[in-house]
Protein backbone atom coordinates (compact mmCIF):
# COMPACT_ATOMS: atom_id res chain seq x y z
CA UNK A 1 88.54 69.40 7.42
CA UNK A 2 84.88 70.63 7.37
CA UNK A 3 82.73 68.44 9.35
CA UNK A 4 79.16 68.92 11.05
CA UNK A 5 77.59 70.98 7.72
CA UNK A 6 75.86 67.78 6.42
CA UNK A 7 75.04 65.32 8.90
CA UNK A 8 73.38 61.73 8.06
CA UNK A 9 72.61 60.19 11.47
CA UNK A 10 71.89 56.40 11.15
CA UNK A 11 69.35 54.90 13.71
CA UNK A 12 65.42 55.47 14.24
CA UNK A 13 66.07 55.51 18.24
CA UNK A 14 64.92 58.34 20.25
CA UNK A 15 68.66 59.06 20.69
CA UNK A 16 68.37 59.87 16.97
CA UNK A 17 66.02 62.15 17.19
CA UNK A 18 67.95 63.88 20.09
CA UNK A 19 70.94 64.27 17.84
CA UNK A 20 69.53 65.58 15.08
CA UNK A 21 67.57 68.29 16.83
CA UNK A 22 71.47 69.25 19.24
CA UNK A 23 72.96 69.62 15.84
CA UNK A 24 70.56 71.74 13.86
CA UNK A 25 70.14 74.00 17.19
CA UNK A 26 73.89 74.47 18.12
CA UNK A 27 75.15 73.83 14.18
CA UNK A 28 73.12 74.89 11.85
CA UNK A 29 73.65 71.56 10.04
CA UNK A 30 71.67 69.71 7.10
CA UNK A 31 70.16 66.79 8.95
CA UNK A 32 69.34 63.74 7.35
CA UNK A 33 67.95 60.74 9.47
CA UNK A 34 68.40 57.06 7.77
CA UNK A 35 67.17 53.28 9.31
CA UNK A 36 66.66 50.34 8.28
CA UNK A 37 63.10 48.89 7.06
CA UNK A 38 61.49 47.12 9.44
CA UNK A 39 58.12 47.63 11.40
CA UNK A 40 59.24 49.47 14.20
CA UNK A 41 60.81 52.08 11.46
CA UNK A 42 58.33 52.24 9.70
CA UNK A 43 56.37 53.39 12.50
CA UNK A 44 59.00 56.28 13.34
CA UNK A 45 59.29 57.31 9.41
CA UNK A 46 55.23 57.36 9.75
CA UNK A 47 55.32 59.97 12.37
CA UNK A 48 57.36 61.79 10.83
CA UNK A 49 55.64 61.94 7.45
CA UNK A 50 51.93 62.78 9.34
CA UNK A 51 54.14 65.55 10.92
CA UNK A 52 56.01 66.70 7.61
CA UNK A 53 59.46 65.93 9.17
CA UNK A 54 58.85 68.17 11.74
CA UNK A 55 60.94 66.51 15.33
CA UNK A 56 60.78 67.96 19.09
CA UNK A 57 62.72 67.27 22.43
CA UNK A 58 61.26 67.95 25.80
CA UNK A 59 62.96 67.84 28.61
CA UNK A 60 61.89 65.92 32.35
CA UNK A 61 64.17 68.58 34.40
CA UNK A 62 64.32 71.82 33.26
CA UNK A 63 68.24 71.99 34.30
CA UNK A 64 68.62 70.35 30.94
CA UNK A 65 66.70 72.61 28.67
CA UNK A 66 69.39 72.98 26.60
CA UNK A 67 68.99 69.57 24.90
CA UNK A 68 65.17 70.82 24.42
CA UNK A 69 63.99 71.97 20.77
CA UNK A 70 62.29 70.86 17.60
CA UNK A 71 63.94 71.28 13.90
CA UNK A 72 62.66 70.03 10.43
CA UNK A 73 64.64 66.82 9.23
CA UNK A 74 66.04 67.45 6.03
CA UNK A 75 66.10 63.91 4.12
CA UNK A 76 64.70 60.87 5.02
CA UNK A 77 65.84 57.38 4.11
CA UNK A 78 63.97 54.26 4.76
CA UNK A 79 66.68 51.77 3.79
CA UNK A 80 70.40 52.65 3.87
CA UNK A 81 70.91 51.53 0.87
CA UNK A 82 68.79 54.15 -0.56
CA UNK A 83 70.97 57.02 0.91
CA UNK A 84 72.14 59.24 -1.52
CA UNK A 85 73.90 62.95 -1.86
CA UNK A 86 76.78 64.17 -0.26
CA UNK A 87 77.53 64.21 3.56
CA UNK A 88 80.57 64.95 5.79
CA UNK A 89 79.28 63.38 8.84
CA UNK A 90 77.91 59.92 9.47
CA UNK A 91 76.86 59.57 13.10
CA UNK A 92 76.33 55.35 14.02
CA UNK A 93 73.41 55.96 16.48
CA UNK A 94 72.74 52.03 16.17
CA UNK A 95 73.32 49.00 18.55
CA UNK A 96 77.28 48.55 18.63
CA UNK A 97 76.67 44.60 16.67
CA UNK A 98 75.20 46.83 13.41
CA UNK A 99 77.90 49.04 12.75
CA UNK A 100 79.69 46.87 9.87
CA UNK A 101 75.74 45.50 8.77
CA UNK A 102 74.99 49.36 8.41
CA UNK A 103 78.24 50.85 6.72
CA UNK A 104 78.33 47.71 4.60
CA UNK A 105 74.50 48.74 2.84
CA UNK A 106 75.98 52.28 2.05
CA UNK A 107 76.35 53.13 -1.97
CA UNK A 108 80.31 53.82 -2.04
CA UNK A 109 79.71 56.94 -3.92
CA UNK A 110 77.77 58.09 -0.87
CA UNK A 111 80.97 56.60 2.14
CA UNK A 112 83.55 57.82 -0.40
CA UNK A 113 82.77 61.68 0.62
CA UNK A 114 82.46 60.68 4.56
CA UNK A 115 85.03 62.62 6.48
CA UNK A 116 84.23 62.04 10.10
CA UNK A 117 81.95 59.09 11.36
CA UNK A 118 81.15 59.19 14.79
CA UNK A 119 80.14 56.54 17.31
CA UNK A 120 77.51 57.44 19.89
CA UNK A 121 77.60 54.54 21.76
CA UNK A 122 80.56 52.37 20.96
CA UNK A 123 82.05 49.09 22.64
CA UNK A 124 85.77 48.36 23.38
CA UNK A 125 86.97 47.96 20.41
CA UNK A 126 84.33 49.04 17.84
CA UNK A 127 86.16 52.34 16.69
CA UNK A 128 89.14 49.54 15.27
CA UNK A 129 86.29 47.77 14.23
CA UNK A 130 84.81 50.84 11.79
CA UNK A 131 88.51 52.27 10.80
CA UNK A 132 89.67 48.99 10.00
CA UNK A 133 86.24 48.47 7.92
CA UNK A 134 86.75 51.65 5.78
CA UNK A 135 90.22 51.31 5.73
CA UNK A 136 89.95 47.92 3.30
CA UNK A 137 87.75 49.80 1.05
CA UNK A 138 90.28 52.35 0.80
CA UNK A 139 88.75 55.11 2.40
CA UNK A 140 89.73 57.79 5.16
CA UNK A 141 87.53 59.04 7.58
CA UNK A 142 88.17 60.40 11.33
CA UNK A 143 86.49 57.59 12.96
CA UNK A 144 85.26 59.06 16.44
CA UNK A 145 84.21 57.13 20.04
CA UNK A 146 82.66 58.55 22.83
CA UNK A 147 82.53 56.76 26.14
CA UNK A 148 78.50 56.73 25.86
CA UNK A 149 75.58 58.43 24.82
CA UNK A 150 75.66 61.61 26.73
CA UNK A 151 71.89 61.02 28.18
CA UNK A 152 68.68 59.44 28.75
CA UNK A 153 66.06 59.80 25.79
CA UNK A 154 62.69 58.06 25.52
CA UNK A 155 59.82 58.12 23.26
CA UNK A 156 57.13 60.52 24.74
CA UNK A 157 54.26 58.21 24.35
CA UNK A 158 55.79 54.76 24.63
CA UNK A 159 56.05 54.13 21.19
CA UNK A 160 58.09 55.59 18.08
CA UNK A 161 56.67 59.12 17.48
CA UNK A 162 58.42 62.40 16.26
CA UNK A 163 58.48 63.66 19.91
CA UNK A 164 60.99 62.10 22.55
CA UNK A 165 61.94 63.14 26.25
CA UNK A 166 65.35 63.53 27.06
CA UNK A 167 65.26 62.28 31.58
CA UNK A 168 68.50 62.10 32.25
CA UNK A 169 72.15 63.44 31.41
CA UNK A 170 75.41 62.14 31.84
CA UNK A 171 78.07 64.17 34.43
CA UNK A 172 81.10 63.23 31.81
CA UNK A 173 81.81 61.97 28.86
CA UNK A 174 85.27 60.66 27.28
CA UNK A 175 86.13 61.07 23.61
CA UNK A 176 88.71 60.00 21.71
CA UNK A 177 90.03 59.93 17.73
CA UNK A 178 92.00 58.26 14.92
CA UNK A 179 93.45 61.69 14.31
CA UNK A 180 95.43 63.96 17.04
CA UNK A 181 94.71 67.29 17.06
CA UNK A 182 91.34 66.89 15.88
CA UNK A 183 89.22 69.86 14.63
CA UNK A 184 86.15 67.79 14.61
CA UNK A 185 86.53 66.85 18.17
CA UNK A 186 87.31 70.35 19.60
CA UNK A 187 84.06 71.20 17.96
CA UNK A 188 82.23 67.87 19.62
CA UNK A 189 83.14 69.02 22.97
CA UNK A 190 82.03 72.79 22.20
CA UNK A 191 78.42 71.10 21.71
CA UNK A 192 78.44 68.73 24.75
CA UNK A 193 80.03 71.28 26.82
CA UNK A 194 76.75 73.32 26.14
CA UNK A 195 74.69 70.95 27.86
CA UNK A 196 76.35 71.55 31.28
CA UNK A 197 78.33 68.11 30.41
CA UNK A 198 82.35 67.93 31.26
CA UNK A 199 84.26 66.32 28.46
CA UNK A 200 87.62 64.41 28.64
CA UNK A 201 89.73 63.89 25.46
CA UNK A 202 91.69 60.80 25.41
CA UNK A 203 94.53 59.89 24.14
CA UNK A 204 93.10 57.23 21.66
CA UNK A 205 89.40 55.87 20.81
CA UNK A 206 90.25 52.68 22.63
CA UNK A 207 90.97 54.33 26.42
CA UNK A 208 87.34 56.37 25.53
CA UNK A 209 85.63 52.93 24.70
CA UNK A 210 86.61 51.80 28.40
CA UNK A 211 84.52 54.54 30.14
CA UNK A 212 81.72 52.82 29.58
CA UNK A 213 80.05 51.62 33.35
CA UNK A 214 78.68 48.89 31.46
CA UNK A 215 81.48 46.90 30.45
CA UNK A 216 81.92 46.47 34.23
CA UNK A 217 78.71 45.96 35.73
CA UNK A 218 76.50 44.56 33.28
CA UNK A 219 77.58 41.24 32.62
CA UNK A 220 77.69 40.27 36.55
CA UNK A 221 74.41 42.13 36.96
CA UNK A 222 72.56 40.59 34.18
CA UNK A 223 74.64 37.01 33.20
CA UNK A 224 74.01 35.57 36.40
CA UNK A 225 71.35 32.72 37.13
CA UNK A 226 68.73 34.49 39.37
CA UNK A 227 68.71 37.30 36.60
CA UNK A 228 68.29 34.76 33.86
CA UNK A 229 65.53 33.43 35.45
CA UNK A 230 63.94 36.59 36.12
CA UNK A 231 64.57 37.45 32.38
CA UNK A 232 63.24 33.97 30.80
CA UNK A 233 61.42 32.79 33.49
CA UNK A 234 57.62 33.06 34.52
CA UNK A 235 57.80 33.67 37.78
CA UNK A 236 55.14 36.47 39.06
CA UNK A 237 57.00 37.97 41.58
CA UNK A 238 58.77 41.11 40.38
CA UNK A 239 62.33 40.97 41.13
CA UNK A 240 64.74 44.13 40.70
CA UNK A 241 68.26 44.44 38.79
CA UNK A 242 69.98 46.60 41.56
CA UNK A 243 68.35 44.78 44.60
CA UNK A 244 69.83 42.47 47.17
CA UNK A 245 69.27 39.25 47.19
CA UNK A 246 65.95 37.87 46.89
CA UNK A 247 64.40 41.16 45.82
CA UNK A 248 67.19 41.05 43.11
CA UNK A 249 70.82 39.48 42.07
CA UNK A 250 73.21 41.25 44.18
CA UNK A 251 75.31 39.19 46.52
CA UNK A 252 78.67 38.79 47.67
CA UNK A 253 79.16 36.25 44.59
CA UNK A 254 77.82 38.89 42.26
CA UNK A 255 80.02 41.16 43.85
CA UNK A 256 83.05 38.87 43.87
CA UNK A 257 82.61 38.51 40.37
CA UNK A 258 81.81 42.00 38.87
CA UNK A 259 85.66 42.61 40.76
CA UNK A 260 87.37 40.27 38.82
CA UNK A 261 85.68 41.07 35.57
CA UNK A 262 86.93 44.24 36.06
CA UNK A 263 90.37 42.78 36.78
CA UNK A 264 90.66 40.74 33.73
CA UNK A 265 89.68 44.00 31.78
CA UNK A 266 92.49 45.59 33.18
CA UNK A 267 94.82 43.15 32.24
CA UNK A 268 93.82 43.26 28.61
CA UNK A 269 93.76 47.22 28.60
CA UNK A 270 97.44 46.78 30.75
CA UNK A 271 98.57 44.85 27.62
CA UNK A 272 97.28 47.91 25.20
CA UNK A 273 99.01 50.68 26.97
CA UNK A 274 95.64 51.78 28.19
CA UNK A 275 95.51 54.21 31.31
CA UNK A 276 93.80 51.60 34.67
CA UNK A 277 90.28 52.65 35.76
CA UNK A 278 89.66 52.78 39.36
CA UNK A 279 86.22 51.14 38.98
CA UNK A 280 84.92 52.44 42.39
CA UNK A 281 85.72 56.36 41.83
CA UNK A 282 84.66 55.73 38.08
CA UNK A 283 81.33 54.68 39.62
CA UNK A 284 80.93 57.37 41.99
CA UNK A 285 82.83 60.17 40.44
CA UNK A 286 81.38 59.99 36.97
CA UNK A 287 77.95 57.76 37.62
CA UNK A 288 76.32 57.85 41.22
CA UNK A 289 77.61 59.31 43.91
CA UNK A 290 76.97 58.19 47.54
CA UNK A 291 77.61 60.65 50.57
CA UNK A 292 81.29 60.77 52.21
CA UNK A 293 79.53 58.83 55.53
CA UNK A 294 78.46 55.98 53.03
CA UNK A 295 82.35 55.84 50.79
CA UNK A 296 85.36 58.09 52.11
CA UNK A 297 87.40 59.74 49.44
CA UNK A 298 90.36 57.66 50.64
CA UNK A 299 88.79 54.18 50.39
CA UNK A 300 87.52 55.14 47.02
CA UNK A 301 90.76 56.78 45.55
CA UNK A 302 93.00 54.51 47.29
CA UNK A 303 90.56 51.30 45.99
CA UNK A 304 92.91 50.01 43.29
CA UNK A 305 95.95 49.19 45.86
CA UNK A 306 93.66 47.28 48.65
CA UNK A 307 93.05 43.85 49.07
CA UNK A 308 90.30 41.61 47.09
CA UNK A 309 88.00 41.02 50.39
CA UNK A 310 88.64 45.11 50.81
CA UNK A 311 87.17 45.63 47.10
CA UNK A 312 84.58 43.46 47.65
CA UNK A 313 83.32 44.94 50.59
CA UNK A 314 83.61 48.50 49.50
CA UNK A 315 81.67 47.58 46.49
CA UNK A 316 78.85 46.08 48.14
CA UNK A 317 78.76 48.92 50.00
CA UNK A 318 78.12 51.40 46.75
CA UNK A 319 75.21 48.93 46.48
CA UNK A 320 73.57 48.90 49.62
CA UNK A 321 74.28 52.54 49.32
CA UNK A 322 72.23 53.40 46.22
CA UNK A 323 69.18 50.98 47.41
CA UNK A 324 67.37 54.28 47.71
CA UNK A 325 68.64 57.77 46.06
CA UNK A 326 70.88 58.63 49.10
CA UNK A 327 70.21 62.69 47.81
CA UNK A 328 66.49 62.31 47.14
CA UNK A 329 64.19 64.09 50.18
CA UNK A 330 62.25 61.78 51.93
CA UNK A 331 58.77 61.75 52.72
CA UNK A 332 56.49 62.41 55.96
CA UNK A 333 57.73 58.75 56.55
CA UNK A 334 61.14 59.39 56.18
CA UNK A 335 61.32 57.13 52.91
CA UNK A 336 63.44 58.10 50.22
CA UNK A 337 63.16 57.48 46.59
CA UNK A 338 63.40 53.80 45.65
CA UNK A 339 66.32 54.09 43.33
CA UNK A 340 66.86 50.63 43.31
CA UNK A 341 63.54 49.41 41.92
CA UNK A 342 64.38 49.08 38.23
CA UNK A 343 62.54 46.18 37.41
CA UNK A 344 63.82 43.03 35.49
CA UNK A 345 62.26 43.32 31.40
CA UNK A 346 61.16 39.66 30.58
CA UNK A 347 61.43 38.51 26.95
CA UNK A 348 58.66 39.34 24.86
CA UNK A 349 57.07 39.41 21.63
CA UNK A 350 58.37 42.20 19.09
CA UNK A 351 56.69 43.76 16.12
CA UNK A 352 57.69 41.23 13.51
CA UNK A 353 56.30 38.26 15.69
CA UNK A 354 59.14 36.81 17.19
CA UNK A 355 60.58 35.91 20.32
CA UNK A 356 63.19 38.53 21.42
CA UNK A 357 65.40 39.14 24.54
CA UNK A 358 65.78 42.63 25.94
CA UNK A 359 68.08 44.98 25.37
CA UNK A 360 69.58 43.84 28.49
CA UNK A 361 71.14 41.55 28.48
CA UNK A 362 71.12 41.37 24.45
CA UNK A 363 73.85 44.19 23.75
CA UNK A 364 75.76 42.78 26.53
CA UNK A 365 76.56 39.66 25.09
CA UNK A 366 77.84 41.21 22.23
CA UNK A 367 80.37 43.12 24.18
CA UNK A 368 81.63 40.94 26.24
CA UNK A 369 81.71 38.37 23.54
CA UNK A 370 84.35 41.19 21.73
CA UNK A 371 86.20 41.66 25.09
CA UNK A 372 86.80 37.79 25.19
CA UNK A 373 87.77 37.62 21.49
CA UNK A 374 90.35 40.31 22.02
CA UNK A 375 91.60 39.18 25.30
CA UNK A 376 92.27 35.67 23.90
CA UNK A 377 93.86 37.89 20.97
CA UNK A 378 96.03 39.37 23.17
CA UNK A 379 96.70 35.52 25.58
CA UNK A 380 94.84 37.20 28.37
CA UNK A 381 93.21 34.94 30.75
CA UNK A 382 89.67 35.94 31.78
CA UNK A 383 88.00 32.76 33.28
CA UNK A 384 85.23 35.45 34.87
CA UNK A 385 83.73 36.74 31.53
CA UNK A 386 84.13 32.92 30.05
CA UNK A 387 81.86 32.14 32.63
CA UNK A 388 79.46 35.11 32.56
CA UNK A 389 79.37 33.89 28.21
CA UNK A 390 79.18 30.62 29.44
CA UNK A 391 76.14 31.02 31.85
CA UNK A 392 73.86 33.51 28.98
CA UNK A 393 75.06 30.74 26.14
CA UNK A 394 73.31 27.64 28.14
CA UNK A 395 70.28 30.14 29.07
CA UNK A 396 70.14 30.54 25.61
CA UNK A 397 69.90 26.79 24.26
CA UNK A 398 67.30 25.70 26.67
CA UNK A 399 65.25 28.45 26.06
CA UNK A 400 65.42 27.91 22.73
CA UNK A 401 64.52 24.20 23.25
CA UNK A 402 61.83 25.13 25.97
CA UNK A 403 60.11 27.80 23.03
CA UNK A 404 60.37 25.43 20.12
CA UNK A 405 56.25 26.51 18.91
CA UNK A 406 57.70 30.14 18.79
CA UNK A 407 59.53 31.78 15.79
CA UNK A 408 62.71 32.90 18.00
CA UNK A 409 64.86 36.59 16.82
CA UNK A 410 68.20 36.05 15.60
CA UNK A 411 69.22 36.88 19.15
CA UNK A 412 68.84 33.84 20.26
CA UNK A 413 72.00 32.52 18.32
CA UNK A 414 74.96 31.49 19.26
CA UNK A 415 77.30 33.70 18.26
CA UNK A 416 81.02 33.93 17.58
CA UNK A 417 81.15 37.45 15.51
CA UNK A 418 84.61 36.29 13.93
CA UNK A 419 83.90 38.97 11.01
CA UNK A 420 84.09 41.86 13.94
CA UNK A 421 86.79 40.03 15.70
CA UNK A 422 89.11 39.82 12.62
CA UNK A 423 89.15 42.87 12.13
CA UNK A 424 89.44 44.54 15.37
CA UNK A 425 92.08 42.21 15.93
CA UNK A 426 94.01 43.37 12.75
CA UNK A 427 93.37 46.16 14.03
CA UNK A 428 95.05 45.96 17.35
CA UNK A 429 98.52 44.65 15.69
CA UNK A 430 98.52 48.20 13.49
CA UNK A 431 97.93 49.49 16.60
CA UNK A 432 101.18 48.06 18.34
CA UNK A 433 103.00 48.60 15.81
CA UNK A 434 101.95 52.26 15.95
CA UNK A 435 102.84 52.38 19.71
CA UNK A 436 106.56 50.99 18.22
CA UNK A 437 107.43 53.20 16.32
């Protein structure tokens, strides 16, 4: 299978943009960048016509040059329904709730030649979601997760341009197929593995879906009523997302409950046949790590056998730990870097005049509203994430009622995404039945 020659990435993100330059550097491939019409696009597809397709990449340490470059985009579509010609590779580099919405506006002369398709930034259960998608239209592909996006990459001026800075890049990354051996993947991890990153195959797109950090921390972090307040509220005092409490949400309730999210996660990835995650070395090992005086390599590798209270503590302890960048050098004062201090984003207006919610918590609730739908699939209880859904749905409503002069986004719904659900679902019983055999 030839995969990588003609690559259509869809998204106008500054991820996008990243992508499409680390394949035409390392590849050689055709690149062709689609999106869908809306302002914000249109201001991307803008630059790039004052700049005659022309993209760059800088870099903010120069460790990572490698992801650094500019290329020519090839074809440009503003619409995906207006995609045309032949490609190998589609590469989803949109928010995990658009996949079907996207693949769905695709001509079927144009998805019919689609070999590979391969998910950036997926949620548990998203690469069922895609197979099972193509698979009722009768078509084929490798359908490919990775864990995450392998970095950080913002727009170099604030605003959708044809120039983005890559900040930050991830330690590891997980992959996993529909198809074992996979030629495609040995050649993903040839490309990551250039950027300095460490790559992990898995043994199926699912267990790669659950290294994500943010199906664990997220929805305690952000679904939690001093964060919701801070989100939708109007206080003026800034408050912080990895602060403790009252500079930001983290207490021992936070922390009680981030544990048993995880927990309940467990049980439904116990029922799948999925490998565990020890969430403290997965947070140390592969996202920040804290110095040996702070977290001993026996209380993290042993964390998954001790006690609740145990957990607990050691947790808040990785907290307390990364208030300030424990490896940053400090100052004439002795003051290191204030890692914690990411601020809160409130709602705000976006370009087509609505109310809208920020990313985070907005993506959020569309994963864990998939991890509940599965796990009451599957007859797992998870009273935690019911009540994180619970707490962000009621937020929600009297918002809504609160903003009634305002024209509010879609994401502001109450949602049940049953379409998605069905069919990762199906999905899952293939899957067992798979597993059977």
């Amino acid at each position: 299978m030839i995969c990588f020659e003609r690559v259509l990435i869809m998204g106008t993100g500054p991820a996008s943009v990243q992508l499409a330059v680390l394949f035409k550097k390392q590849r050689g491939s055709t690149i062709g960048v689609a999106g869908r019409e809306s302002i914000r696009s249109n201001e991307f597809f803008g630059a790039l016509d004052c700049h005659d397709q022309h993209i760059r990449v800088s870099v903010q340490n120069e460790k990572h040059r490698s992801l650094a470059g500019e290329c020519s985009v090839d074809r440009i579509f503003t619409g995906y329904s207006r995609i045309e010609g032949s490609w190998d590779t589609l590469i989803l580099a949109v928010t995990t709730d658009a996949y079907v919405q996207v693949l769905s506006q695709l001509n079927p002369d144009v998805l019919k030649q689609v070999k590979c398709i391969v998910l950036v930034s997926p949620t548990f259960g998203s690469n069922r979601l895609v197979h099972q998608y193509v698979s009722e239209l009768g078509y084929t592909p490798e359908v490919i997760s990775f864990s995450t996006y392998c970095g950080d990459t913002r727009w170099a001026d604030g605003r959708p341009s044809n120039h983005v800075v890559t900040t930050g890049v991830k330690n590891k990354l997980y992959i996993g197929s529909t198809r074992t051996p996979s030629e495609a993947v040995n050649e993903l991890c040839k490309i990551v593995d250039q950027l300095g990153v460490t790559m992990e195959v898995m043994a199926s797109p699912f267990e790669a879906e659950t290294r994500n950090i943010s199906l664990y921390v997220h929805p305690a972090l952000f679904m939690n009523d001093f964060s919701l307040n801070a989100i939708f509220g109007n206080a003026d005092v800034q408050t912080y997302v990895y602060k403790l409490y009252p500079e930001g949400p983290i207490n021992q309730h936070l922390i009680r409950d981030m544990l048993a999210g995880w927990k309940e996660i467990m049980r439904i990835t116990d029922r799948l046949h999925i490998r565990p995650l020890n969430l403290l070395q997965f947070m140390t090992d592969d996202n920040y790590p804290v110095h040996l005086q702070s977290l001993s390599r026996s209380d993290i590798e042993e964390f998954v056998d001790l006690q609740d209270i145990h957990q607990e503590y050691l947790l808040y302890i990785r907290y307390t730990s990364l208030l300030i960048d424990p490896f940053s050098q400090p100052n004439e004062e002795g003051k290191y870097f204030d890692f914690s201090a990411v601020p809160f984003r409130k709602m705000f207006i976006n370009h087509e005049g609505q109310l809208e919610i920020p990313r985070m918590p907005q993506e959020d609730y569309y994963r864990i509203k998939i991890i509940q739908g599965i796990a009451r699939h599957l007859r797992v209880d998870c009273p935690t994430i019911d009540k994180f859904i619970a707490t962000y749905e009621n937020k929600l409503v009297q918002v809504a009622q609160e903003q009634k002069e305002l024209p509010l986004s879609s994401a502001f719904q109450i949602r049940t995404f049953a379409g998605d659900l069905n069919m990762i679902c199906e999905g899952l019983e293939i899957y067992h039945q798979e597993e059977t055999l």
